[in-house]
Protein backbone atom coordinates (compact mmCIF):
# COMPACT_ATOMS: atom_id res chain seq x y z
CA UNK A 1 -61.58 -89.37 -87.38
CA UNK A 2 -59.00 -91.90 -85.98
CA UNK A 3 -58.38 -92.09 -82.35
CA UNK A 4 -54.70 -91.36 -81.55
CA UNK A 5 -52.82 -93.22 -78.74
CA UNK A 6 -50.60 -90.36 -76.88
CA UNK A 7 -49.63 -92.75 -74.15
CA UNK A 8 -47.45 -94.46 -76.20
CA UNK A 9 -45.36 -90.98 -76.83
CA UNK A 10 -45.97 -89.85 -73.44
CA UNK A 11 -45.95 -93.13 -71.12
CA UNK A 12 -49.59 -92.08 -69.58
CA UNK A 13 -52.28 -94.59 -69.07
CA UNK A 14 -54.91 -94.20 -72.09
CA UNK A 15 -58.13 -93.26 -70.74
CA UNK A 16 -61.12 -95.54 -70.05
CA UNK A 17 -64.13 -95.52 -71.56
CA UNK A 18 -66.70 -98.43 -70.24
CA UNK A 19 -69.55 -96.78 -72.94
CA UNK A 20 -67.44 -97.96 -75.80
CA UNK A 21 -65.61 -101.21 -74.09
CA UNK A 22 -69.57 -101.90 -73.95
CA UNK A 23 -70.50 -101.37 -77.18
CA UNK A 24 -67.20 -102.97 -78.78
CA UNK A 25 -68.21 -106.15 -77.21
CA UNK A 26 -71.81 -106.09 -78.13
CA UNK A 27 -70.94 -105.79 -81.72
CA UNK A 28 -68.04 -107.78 -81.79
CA UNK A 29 -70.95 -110.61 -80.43
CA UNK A 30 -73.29 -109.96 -82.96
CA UNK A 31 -75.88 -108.38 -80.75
CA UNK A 32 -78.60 -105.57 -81.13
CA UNK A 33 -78.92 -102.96 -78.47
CA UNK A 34 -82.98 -103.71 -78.47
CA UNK A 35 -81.83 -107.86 -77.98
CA UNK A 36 -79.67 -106.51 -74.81
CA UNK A 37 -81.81 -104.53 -73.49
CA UNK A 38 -84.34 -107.36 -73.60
CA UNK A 39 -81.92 -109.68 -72.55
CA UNK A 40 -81.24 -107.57 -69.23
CA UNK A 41 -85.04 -107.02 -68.63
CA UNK A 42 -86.73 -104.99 -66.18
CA UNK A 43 -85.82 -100.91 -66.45
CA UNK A 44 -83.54 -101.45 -69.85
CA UNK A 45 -84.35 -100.34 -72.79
CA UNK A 46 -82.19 -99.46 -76.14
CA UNK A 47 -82.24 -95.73 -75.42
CA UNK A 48 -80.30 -96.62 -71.80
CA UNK A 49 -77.72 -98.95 -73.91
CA UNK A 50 -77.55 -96.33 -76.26
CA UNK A 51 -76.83 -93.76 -73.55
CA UNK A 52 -74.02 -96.00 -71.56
CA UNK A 53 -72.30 -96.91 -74.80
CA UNK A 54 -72.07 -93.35 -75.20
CA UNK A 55 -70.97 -92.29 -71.48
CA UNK A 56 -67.12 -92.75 -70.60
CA UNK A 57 -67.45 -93.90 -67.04
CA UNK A 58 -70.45 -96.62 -66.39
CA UNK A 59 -71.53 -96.99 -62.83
CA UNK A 60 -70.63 -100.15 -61.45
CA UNK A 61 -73.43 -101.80 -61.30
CA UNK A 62 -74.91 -101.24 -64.27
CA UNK A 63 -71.21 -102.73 -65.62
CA UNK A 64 -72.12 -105.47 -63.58
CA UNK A 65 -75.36 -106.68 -64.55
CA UNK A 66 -73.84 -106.01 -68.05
CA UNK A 67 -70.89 -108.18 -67.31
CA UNK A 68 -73.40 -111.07 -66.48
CA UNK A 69 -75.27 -110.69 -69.27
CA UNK A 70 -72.51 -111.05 -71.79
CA UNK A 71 -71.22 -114.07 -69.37
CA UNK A 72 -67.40 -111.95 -68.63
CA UNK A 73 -65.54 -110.81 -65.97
CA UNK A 74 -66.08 -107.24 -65.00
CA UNK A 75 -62.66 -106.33 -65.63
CA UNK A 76 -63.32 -107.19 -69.41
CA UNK A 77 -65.63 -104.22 -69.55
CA UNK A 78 -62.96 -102.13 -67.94
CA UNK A 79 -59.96 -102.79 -69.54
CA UNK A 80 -60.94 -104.20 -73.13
CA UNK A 81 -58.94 -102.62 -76.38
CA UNK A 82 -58.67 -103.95 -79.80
């Protein structure tokens, strides 16, 4: 099902959703969410990248150490649309 943009009929900001921002990223780098997780070590495992790629609003600093592991700005995470 295709994703309509309202705030382009009704001027309001489109919502945010760090899960997918996340996940767009990771694929559009060619990664695996069991090579992330490994990448990010200690408690992460595919099932938590599965699980914030599906959740709209990622704590902060789990955007962060995700931010560092992909080598961007947070903001990228935030704000990114294709």
């Amino acid at each position: 099902m295709e994703k309509t943009d309202f705030s382009k009929k009704t001027g309001a900001k489109p919502l945010i959703h760090h899960g997918e921002n996340i996940k767009r990223l990771r694929l559009l780098l060619g990664i695996q969410q069991k090579e992330m997780a490994e990448g990010l070590g200690g408690t992460w495992t595919q099932a938590k990248i599965s699980l914030i790629e599906s959740t709209a609003i990622v704590q902060k600093e789990f955007r962060q150490e995700i931010a560092r592991f992909f080598k961007v700005d947070i903001a990228l995470l935030n704000n990114f649309t294709v």
